[in-house]
Structures are given as C-alpha cells and as structure tokens.
C-alpha atoms as a PDB file:
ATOM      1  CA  UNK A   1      75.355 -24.991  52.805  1.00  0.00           C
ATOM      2  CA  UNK A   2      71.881 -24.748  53.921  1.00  0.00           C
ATOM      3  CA  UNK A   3      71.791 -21.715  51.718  1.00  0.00           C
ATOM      4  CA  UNK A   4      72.780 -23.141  49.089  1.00  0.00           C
ATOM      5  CA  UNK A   5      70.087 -25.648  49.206  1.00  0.00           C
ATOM      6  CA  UNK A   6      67.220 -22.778  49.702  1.00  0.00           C
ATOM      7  CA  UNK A   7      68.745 -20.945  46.682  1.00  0.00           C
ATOM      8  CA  UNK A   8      68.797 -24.262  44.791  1.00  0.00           C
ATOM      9  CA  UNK A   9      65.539 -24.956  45.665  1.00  0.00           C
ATOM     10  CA  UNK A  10      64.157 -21.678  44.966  1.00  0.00           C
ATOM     11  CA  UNK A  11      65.438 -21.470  41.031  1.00  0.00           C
ATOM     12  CA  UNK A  12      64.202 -25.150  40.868  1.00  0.00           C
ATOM     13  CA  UNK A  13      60.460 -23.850  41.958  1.00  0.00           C
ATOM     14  CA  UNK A  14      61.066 -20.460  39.015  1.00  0.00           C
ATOM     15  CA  UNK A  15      62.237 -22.913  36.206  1.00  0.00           C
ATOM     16  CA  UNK A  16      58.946 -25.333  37.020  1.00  0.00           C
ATOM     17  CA  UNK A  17      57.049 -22.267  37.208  1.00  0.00           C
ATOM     18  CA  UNK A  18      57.654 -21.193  34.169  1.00  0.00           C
ATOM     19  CA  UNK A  19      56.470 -24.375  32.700  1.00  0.00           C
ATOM     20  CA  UNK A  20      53.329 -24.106  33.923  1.00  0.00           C
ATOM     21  CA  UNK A  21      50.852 -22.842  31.376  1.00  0.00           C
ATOM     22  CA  UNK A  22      46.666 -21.557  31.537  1.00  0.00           C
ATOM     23  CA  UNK A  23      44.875 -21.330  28.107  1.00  0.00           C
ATOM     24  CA  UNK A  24      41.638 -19.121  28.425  1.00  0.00           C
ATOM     25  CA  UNK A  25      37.711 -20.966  27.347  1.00  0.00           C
ATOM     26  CA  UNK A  26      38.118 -18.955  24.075  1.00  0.00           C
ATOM     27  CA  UNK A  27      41.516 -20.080  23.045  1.00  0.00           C
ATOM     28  CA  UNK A  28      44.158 -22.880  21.930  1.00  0.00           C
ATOM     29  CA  UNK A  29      47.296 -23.138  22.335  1.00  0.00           C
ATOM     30  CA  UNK A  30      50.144 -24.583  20.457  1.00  0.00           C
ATOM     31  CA  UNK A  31      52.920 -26.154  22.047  1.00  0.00           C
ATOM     32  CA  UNK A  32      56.546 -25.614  20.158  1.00  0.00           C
ATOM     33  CA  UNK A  33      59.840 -27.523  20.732  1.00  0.00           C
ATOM     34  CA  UNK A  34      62.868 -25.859  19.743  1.00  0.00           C
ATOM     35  CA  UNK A  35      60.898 -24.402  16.859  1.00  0.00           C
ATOM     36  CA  UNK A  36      59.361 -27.061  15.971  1.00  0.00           C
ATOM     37  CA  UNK A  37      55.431 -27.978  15.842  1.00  0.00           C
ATOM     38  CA  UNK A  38      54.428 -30.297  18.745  1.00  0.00           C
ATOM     39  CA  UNK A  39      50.587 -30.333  19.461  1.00  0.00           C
ATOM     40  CA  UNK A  40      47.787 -28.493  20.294  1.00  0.00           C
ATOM     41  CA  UNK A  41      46.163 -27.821  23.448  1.00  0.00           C
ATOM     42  CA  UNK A  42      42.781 -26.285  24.762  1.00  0.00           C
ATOM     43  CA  UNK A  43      41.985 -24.473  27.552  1.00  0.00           C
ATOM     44  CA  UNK A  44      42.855 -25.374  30.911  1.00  0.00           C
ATOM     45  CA  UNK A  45      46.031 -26.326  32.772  1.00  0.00           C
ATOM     46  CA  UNK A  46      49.214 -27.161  30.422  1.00  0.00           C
ATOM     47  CA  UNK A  47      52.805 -27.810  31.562  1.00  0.00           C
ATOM     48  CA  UNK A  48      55.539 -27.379  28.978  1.00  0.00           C
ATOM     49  CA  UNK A  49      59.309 -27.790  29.376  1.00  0.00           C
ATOM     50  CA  UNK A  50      61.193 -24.645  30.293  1.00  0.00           C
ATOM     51  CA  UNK A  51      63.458 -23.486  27.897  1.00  0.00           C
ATOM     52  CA  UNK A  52      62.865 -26.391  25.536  1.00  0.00           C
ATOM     53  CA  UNK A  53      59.408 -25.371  24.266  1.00  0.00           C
ATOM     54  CA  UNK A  54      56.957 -22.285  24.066  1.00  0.00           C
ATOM     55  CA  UNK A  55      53.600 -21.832  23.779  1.00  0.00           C
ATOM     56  CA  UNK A  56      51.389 -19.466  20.988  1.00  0.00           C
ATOM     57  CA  UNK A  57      47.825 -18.765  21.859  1.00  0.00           C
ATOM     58  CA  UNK A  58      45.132 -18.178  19.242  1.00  0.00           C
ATOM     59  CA  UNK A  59      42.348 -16.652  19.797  1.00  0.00           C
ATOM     60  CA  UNK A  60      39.251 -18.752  18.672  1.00  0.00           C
ATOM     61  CA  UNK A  61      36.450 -16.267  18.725  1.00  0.00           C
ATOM     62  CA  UNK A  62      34.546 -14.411  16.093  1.00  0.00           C
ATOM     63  CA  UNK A  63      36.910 -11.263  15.236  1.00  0.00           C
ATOM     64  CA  UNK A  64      36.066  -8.159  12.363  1.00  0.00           C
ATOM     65  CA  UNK A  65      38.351  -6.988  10.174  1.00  0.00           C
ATOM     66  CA  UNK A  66      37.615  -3.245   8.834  1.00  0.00           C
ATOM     67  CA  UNK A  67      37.953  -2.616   5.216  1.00  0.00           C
ATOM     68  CA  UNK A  68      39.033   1.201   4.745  1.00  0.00           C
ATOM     69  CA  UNK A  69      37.446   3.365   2.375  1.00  0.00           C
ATOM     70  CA  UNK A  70      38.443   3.323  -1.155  1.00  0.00           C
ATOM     71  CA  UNK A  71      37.199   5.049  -4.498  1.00  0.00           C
ATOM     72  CA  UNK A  72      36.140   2.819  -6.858  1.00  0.00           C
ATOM     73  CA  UNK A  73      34.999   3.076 -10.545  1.00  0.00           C
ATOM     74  CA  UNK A  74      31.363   1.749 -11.008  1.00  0.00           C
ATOM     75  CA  UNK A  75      30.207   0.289 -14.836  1.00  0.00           C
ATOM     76  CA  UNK A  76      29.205   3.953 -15.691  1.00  0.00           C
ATOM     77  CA  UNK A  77      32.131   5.669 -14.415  1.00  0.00           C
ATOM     78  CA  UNK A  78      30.926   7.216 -11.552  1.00  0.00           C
ATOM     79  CA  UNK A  79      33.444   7.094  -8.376  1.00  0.00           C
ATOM     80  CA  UNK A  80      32.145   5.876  -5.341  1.00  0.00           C
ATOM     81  CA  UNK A  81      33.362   5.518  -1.904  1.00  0.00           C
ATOM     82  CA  UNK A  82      33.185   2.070  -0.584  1.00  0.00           C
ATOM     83  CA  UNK A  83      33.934   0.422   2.688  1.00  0.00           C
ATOM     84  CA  UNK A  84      33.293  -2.666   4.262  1.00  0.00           C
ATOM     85  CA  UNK A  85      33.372  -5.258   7.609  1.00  0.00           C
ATOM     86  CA  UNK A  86      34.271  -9.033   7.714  1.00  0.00           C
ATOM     87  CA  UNK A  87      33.832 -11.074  10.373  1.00  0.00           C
ATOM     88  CA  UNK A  88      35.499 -14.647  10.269  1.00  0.00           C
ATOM     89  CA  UNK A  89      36.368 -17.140  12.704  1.00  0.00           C
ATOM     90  CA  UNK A  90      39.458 -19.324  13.341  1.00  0.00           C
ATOM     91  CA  UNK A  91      38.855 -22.841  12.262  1.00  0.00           C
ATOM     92  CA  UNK A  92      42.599 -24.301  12.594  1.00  0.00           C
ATOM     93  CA  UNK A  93      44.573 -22.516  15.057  1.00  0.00           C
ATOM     94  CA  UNK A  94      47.851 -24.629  13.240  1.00  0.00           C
ATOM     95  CA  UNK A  95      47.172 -22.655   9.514  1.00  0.00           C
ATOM     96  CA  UNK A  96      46.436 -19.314  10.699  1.00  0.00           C
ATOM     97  CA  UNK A  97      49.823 -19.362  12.692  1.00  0.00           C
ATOM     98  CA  UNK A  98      52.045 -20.888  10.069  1.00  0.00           C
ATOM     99  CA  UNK A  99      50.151 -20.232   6.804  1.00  0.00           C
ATOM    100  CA  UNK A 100      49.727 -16.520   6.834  1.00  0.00           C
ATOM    101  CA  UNK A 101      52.558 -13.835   8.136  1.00  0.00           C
ATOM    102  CA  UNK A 102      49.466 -11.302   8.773  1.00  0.00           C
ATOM    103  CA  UNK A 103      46.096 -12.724   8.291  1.00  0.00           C
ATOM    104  CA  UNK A 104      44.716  -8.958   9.434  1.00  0.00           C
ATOM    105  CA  UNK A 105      46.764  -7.445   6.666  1.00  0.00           C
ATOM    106  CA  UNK A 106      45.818 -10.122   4.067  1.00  0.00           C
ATOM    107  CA  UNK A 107      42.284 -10.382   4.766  1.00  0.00           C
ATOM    108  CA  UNK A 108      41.730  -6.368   4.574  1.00  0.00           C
ATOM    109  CA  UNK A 109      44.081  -6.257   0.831  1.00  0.00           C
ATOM    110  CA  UNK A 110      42.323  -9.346  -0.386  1.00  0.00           C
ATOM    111  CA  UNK A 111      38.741  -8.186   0.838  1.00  0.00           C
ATOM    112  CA  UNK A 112      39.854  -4.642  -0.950  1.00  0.00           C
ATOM    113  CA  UNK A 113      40.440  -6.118  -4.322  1.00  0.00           C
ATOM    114  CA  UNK A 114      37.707  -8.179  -4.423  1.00  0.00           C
ATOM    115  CA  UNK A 115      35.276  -5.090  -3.420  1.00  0.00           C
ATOM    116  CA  UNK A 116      36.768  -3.323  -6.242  1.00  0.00           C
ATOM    117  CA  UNK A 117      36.138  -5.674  -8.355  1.00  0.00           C
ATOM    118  CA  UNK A 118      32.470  -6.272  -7.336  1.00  0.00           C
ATOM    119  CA  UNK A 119      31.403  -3.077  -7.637  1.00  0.00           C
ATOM    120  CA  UNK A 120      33.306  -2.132 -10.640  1.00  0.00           C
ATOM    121  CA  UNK A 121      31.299  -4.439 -12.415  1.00  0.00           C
ATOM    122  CA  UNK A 122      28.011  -2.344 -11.802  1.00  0.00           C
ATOM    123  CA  UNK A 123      26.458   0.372 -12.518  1.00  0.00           C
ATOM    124  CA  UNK A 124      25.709   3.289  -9.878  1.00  0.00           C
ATOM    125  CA  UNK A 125      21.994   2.648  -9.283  1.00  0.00           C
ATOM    126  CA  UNK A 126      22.863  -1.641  -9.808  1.00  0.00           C
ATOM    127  CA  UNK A 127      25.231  -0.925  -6.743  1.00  0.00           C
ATOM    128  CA  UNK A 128      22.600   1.110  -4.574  1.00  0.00           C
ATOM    129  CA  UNK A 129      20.611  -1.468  -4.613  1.00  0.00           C
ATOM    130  CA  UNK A 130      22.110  -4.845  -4.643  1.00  0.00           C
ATOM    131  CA  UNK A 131      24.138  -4.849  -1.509  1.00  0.00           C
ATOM    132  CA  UNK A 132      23.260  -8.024  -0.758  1.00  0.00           C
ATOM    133  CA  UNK A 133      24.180  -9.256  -3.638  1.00  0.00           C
ATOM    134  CA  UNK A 134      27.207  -7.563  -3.170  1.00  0.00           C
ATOM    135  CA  UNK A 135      27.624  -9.398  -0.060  1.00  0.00           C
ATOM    136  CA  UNK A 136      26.962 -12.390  -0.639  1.00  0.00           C
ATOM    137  CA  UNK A 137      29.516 -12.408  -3.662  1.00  0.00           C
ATOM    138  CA  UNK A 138      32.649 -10.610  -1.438  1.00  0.00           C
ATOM    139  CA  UNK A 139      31.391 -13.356   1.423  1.00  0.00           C
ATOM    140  CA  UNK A 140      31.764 -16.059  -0.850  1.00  0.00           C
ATOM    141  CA  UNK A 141      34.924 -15.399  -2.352  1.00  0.00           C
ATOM    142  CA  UNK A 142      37.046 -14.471   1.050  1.00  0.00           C
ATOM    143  CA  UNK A 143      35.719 -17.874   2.055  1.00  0.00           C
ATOM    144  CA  UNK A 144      37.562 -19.651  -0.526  1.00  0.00           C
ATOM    145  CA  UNK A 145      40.441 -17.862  -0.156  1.00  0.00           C
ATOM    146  CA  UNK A 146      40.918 -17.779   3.217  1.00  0.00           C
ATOM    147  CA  UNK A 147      40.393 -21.133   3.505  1.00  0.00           C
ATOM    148  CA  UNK A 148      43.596 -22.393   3.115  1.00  0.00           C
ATOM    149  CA  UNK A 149      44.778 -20.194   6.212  1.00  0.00           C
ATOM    150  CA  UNK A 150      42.291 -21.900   8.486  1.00  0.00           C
ATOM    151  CA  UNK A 151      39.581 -19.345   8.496  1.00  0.00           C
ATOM    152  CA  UNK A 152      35.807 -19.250   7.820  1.00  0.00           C
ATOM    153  CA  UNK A 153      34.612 -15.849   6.941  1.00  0.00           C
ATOM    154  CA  UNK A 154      30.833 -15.766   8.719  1.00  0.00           C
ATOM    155  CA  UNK A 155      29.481 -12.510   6.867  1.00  0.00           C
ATOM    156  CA  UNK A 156      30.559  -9.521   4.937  1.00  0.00           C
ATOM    157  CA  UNK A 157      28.764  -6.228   5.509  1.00  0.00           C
ATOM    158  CA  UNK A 158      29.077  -3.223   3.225  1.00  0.00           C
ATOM    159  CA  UNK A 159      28.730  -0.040   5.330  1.00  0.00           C
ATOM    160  CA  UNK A 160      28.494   2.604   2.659  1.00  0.00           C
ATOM    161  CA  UNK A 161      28.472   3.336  -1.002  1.00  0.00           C
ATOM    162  CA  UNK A 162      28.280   6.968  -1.233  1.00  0.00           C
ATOM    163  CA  UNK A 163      28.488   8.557  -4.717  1.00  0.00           C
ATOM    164  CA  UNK A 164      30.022  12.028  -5.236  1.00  0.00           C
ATOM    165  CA  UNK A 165      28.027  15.121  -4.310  1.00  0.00           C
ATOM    166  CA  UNK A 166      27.043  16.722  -7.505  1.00  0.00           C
ATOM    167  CA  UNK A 167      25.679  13.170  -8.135  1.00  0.00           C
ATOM    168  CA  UNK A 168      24.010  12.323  -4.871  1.00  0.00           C
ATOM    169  CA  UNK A 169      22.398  15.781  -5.764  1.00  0.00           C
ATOM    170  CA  UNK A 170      21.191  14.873  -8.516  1.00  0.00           C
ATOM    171  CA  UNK A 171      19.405  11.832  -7.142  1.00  0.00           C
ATOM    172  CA  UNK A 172      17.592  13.771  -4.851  1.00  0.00           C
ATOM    173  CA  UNK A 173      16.649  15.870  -6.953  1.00  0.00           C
ATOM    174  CA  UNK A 174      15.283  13.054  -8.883  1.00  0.00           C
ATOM    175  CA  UNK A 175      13.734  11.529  -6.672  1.00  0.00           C
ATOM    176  CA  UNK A 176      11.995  14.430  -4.893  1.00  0.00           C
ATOM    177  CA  UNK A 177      10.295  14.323  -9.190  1.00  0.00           C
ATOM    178  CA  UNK A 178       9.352  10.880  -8.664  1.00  0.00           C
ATOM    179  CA  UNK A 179       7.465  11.781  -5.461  1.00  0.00           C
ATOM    180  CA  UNK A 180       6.142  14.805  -6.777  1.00  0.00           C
ATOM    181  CA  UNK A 181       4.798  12.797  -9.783  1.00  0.00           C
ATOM    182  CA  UNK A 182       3.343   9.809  -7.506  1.00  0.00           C
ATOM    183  CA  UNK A 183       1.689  12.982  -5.716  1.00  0.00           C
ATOM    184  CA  UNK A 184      -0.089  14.186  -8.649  1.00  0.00           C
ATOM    185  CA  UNK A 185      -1.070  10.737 -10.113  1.00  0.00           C
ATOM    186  CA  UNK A 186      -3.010   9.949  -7.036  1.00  0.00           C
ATOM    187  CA  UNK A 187      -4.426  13.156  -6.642  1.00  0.00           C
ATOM    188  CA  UNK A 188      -5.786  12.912 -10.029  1.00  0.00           C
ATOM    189  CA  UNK A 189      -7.107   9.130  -9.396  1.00  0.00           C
ATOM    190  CA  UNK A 190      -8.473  11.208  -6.313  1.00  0.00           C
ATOM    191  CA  UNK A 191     -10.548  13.712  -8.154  1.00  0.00           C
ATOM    192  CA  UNK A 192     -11.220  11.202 -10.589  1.00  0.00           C
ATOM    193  CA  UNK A 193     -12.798   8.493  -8.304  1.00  0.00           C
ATOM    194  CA  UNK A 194     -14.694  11.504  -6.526  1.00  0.00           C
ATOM    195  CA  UNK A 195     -16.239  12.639 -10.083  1.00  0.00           C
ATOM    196  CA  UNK A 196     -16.766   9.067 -10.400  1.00  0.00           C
ATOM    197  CA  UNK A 197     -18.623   9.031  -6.898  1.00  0.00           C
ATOM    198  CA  UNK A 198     -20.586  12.271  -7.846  1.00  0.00           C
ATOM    199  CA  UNK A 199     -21.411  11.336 -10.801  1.00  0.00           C
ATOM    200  CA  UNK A 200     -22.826   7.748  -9.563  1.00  0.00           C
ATOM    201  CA  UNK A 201     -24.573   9.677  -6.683  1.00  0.00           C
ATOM    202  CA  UNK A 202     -26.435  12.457  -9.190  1.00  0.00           C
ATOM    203  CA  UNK A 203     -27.732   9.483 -11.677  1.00  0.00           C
ATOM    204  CA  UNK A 204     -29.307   7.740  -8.783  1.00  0.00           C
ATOM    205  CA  UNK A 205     -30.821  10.776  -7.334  1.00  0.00           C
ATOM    206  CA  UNK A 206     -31.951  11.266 -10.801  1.00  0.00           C
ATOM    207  CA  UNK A 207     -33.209   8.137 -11.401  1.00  0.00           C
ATOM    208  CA  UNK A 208     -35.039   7.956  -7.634  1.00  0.00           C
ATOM    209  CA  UNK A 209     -36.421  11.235  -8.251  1.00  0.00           C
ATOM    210  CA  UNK A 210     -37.756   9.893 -11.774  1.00  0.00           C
ATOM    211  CA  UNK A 211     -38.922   7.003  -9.953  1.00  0.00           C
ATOM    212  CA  UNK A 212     -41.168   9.095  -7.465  1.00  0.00           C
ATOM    213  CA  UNK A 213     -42.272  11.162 -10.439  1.00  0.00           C
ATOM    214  CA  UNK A 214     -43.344   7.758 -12.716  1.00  0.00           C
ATOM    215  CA  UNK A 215     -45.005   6.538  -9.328  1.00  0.00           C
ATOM    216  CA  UNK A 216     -46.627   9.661  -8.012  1.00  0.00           C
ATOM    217  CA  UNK A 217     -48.097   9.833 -11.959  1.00  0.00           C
ATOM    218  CA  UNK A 218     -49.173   6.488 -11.905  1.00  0.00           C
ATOM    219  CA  UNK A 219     -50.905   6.884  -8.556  1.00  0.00           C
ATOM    220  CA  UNK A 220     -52.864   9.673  -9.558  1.00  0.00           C
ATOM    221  CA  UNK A 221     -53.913   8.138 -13.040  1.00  0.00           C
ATOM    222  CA  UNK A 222     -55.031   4.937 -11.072  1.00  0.00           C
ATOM    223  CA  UNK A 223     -56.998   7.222  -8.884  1.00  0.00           C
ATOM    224  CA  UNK A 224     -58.533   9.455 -11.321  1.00  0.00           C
ATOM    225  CA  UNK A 225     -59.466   6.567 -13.189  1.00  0.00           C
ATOM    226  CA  UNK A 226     -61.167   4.824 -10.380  1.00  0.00           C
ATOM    227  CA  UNK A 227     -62.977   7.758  -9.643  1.00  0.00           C
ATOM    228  CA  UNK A 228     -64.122   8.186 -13.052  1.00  0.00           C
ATOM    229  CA  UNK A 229     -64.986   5.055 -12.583  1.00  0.00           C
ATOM    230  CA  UNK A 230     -66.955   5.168  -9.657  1.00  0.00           C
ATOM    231  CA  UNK A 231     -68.959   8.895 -11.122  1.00  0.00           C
ATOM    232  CA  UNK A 232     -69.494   6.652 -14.455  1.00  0.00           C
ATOM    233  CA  UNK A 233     -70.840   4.045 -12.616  1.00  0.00           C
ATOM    234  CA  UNK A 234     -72.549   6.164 -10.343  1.00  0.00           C
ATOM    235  CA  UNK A 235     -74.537   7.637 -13.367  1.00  0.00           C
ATOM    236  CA  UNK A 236     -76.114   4.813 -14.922  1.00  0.00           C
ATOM    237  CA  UNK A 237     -76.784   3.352 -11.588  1.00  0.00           C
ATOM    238  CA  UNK A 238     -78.803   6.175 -10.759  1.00  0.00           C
ATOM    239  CA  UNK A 239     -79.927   6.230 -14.521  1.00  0.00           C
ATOM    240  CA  UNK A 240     -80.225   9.929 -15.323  1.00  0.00           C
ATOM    241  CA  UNK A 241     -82.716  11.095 -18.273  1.00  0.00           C
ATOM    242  CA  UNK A 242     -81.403  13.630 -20.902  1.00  0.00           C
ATOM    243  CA  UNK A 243     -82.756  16.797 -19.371  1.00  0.00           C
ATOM    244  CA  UNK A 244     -80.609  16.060 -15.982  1.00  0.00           C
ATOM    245  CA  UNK A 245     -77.550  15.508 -18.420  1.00  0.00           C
ATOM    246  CA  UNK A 246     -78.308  18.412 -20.443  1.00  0.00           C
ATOM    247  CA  UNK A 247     -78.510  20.809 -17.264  1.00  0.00           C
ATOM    248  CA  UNK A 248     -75.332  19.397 -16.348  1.00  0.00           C
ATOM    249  CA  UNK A 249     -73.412  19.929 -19.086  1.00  0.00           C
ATOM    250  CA  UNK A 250     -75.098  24.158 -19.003  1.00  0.00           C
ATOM    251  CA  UNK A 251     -73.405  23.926 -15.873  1.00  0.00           C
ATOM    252  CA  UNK A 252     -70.377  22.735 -16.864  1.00  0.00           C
ATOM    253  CA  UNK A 253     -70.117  25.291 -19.337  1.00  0.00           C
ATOM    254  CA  UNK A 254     -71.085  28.003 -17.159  1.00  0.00           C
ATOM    255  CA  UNK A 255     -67.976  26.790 -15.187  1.00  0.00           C
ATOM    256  CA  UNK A 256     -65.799  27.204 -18.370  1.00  0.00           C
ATOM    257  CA  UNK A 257     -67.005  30.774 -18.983  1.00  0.00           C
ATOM    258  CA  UNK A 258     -65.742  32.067 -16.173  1.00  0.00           C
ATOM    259  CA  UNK A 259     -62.050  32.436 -17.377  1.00  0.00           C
ATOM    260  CA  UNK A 260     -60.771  35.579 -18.760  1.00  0.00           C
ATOM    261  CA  UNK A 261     -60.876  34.447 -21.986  1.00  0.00           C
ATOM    262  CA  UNK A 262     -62.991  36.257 -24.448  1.00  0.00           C
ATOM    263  CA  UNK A 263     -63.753  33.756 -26.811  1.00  0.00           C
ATOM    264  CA  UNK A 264     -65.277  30.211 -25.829  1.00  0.00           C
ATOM    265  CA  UNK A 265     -65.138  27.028 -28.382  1.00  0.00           C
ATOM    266  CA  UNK A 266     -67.909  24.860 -27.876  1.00  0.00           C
ATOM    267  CA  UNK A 267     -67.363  21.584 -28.799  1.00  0.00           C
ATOM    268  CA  UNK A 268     -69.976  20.182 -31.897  1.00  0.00           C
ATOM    269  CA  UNK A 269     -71.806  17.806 -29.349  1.00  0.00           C
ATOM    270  CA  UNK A 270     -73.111  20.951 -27.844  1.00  0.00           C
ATOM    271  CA  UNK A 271     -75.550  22.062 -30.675  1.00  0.00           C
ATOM    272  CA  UNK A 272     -77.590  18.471 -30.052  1.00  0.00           C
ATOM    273  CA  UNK A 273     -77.272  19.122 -26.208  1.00  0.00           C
ATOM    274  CA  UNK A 274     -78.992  23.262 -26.689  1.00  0.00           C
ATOM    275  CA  UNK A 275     -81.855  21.603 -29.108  1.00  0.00           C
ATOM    276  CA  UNK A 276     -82.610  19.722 -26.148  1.00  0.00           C
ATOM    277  CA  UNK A 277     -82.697  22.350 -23.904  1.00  0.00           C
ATOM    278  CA  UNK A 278     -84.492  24.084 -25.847  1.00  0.00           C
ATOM    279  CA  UNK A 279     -87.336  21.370 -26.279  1.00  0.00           C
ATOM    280  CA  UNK A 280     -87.250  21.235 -22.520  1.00  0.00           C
ATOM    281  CA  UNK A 281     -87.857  24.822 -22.383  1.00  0.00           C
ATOM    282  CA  UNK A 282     -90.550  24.621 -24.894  1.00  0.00           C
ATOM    283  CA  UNK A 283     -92.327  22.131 -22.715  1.00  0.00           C
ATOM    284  CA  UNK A 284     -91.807  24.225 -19.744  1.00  0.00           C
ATOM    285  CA  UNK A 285     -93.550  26.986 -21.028  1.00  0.00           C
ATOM    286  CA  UNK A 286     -96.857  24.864 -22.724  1.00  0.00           C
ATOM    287  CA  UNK A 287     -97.034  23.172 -19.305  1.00  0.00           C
ATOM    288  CA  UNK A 288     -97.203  26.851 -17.613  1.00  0.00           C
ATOM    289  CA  UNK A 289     -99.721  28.247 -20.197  1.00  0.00           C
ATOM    290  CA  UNK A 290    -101.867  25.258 -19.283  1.00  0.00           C
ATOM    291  CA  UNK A 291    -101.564  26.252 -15.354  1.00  0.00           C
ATOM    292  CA  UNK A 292    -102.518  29.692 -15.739  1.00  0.00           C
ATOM    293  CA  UNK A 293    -105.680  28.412 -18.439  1.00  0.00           C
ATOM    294  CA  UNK A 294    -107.027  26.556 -15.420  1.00  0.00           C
ATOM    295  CA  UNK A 295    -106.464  29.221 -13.065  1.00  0.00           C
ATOM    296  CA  UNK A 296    -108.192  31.637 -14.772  1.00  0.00           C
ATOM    297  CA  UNK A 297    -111.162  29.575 -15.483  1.00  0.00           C
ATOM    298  CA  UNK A 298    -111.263  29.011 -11.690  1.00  0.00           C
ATOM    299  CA  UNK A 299    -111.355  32.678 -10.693  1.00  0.00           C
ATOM    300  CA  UNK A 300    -114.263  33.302 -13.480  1.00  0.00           C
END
C-alpha cells in the first residue's frame, strides 16, 4: 500500500512537472488550451496545465533572412546577379504564429519579387549606383507587407549586383579610359601652369633687368651731367681767356688724331678757333723779335 502511495506520489510530482514552464529574456511565450489562444507570457517562471494546454515560444530578437541570388533583367537588358539580406524583428509574437505558415519562406519570395522588380526598373549603371536607393525602396515595401504578420523589417542590405563578364569587362576597360584621360588633362594643366610660371618668371626678370638698365642709365646721365656741371662751372669761375681755350681745344684735337683713322672732320667752329691761334702765334713771335732787338743792342 505504501507503494502505492510513493508511485502515486511520484506521477503526481511528473504531471506538475511538466506544467512548469521557463521563457528565456529574449522570448514570449504563448499559452494554448486545447488549441485554442489563451494569453501571452514573458520571460520568467510560467505554470500551465498538463495535458490541457501547451506553450509556443517566439523568439523576439533581431533575426536575417538571406535572399538567394537571382538573375534579373535591368532597363537596358543587361542580366545581373542580385542578392540581398533583411533583418526584421518580431513585433507581435500572436501574428507571426497564426498569420503566416512560414514567415522565413514568405519573407525571402516576397523580398525576391520585389528586388526584381526594383532593379528591373533601372538601368545597369542607375543600379551600380543607387543601392541605397534601392534599399530604401525594398525596406519600405517589406515593411508594409509584413506588417500584417507582426513584423518590422529594420534594414535591407543589397550584397551584390554583379553584371556579366564580357560587360564588367567592358567597364573596366572604360574606366581604366576615364583615368587615363583625367591623367592627361592634369598633366596638361601641369605643363600649362608651369609655362604659365616660366613665362611670369622670364617677364619679371626681363622687366628687373630693364629696370637696372633704365636706372644704371639714369645714374650715369645724372652724373655726367653734374660733372659737366661742375667742369662748366669750374671754367667761368676760374674765367679762362681765349688763348687758354684755344690751346685746349689743339689738345683736344690732338687727342682725336690719334685713332687709326685716316681722315679727320673738323667741325666749322674750328677755322675761328686756328685764326686765333694763329694771332697768338703772331704775337709770340713780334714779342720775341723785340727780345732779341734789346739783346743785341746790349751786347753792342
């Protein structure tokens, strides 16, 4: 009998055990009678009845859902390869249990035909180069869709968009021109600016070295002129008589004979400066004829 009671006692203790439930931080749960919706529970401690109801956990955390690869036809007809991410997050635990059969399944068909859709409606270089536009768009539109399953899709991600390879070829190939071009446009705004530069640099050597030239002139004019100056004044300080000038000007031309030339122009001033000198020497010669008069009057 006392068996009995132990083995009574014992199946009591498995059935209450089984009743007692733990939901994780990250999760609810919902609580099921006979197949029927009851409430929903977080995490924690939960007892349910054995046998009567069950229990369906749902896992509340961010989760991705991979979009395969797929061809799709761009606005020029190219065929690309496009795949994609989604991440979403469980909003009501109660929709995405009863309102969807496979949310993984319908989120990765729906996020297919909507990426085909996208894309399809650009061209191949529009698609390069609006994937967040792209985005954006797919994000949008799984967001209203999945709505009604209790979902919030946080951010779509496009992982590649890879064209064919004769075509990706031919974009390289392009744009290894377009560099090559950007290469040879500054290198000739290079050598231009540098002509530019040289140029610049020669005209104000030029114009320095004319500068020295006009000054160096000007400081020998100002000082050949003040010396002229300073003789002319000299001169009639000093107030010379004709036969000093005269001698000096015999002098000066004695200077100019001594070139190589063989033929000297005298200037017409000179014929009154000779008649001078050649009074002068006419006096010279009365005043020695009367010295050597006297001289022999003294002897006799």
């Amino acid at each position: 009998m006392i068996i009995l009671y132990i083995i009574l006692a014992l199946v009591v203790f498995i059935v209450a055990a089984t009743g007692i439930k733990t939901v994780r931080p990250w999760e609810k749960a919902l609580i099921e009678r006979l197949g029927k919706y009851q409430r929903t529970v977080g995490s924690g401690l939960t007892i349910i009845m054995p046998f009567l109801e069950q229990m369906i956990k749902v896992d509340m955390r961010e989760q991705v859902v991979e979009v395969p690869p797929q061809g799709v036809i761009t606005k020029d007809n190219v065929v690309v390869e496009v795949d994609a991410v989604v991440y979403y997050e469980v909003t009501d635990p109660v929709k995405v249990s009863y309102n969807v059969a496979d949310f993984y399944t319908a989120a990765t068909k729906l996020a297919q035909t909507n990426l085909r859709n996208l894309v399809g409606d650009l061209a191949l270089d529009e698609s390069l180069t609006s994937r967040e536009v792209i985005n954006t768009k797919l994000r949008q539109i799984l967001d209203d869709a999945t709505d009604k399953w209790g979902t919030r899709v946080t951010r779509v991600e496009l992982q590649r968009i890879d064209p064919p390879a004769d075509v990706t070829e031919a974009m390289h190939r392009q744009m290894k021109a377009e560099r090559e071009k950007r290469a040879m446009i500054l290198e000739a705004e290079g050598h231009k600016q540098s002509a530019i530069l040289k140029a610049e640099g020669d005209a104000m050597a030029t114009r320095t070295v004319a500068d020295a030239e006009r000054y160096k002139k000007l400081t020998v004019a100002k000082g050949e002129g003040e010396a002229i100056q300073t003789v002319f004044s000299a001169i009639h300080d000093g107030k010379p008589t004709n036969d000093l000038i005269a001698i000096k000007y015999l002098e000066a031309l004695q200077k100019m004979s001594d070139g190589k030339a063989n033929k000297i122009f005298l200037p017409y001033e000179a014929s009154g400066i000779l008649s001078s000198i050649a009074g002068i020497g006419e006096l010279f010669k009365e005043k020695l004829s009367s010295e050597n008069k006297l001289e022999d009057k003294k002897e006799v």
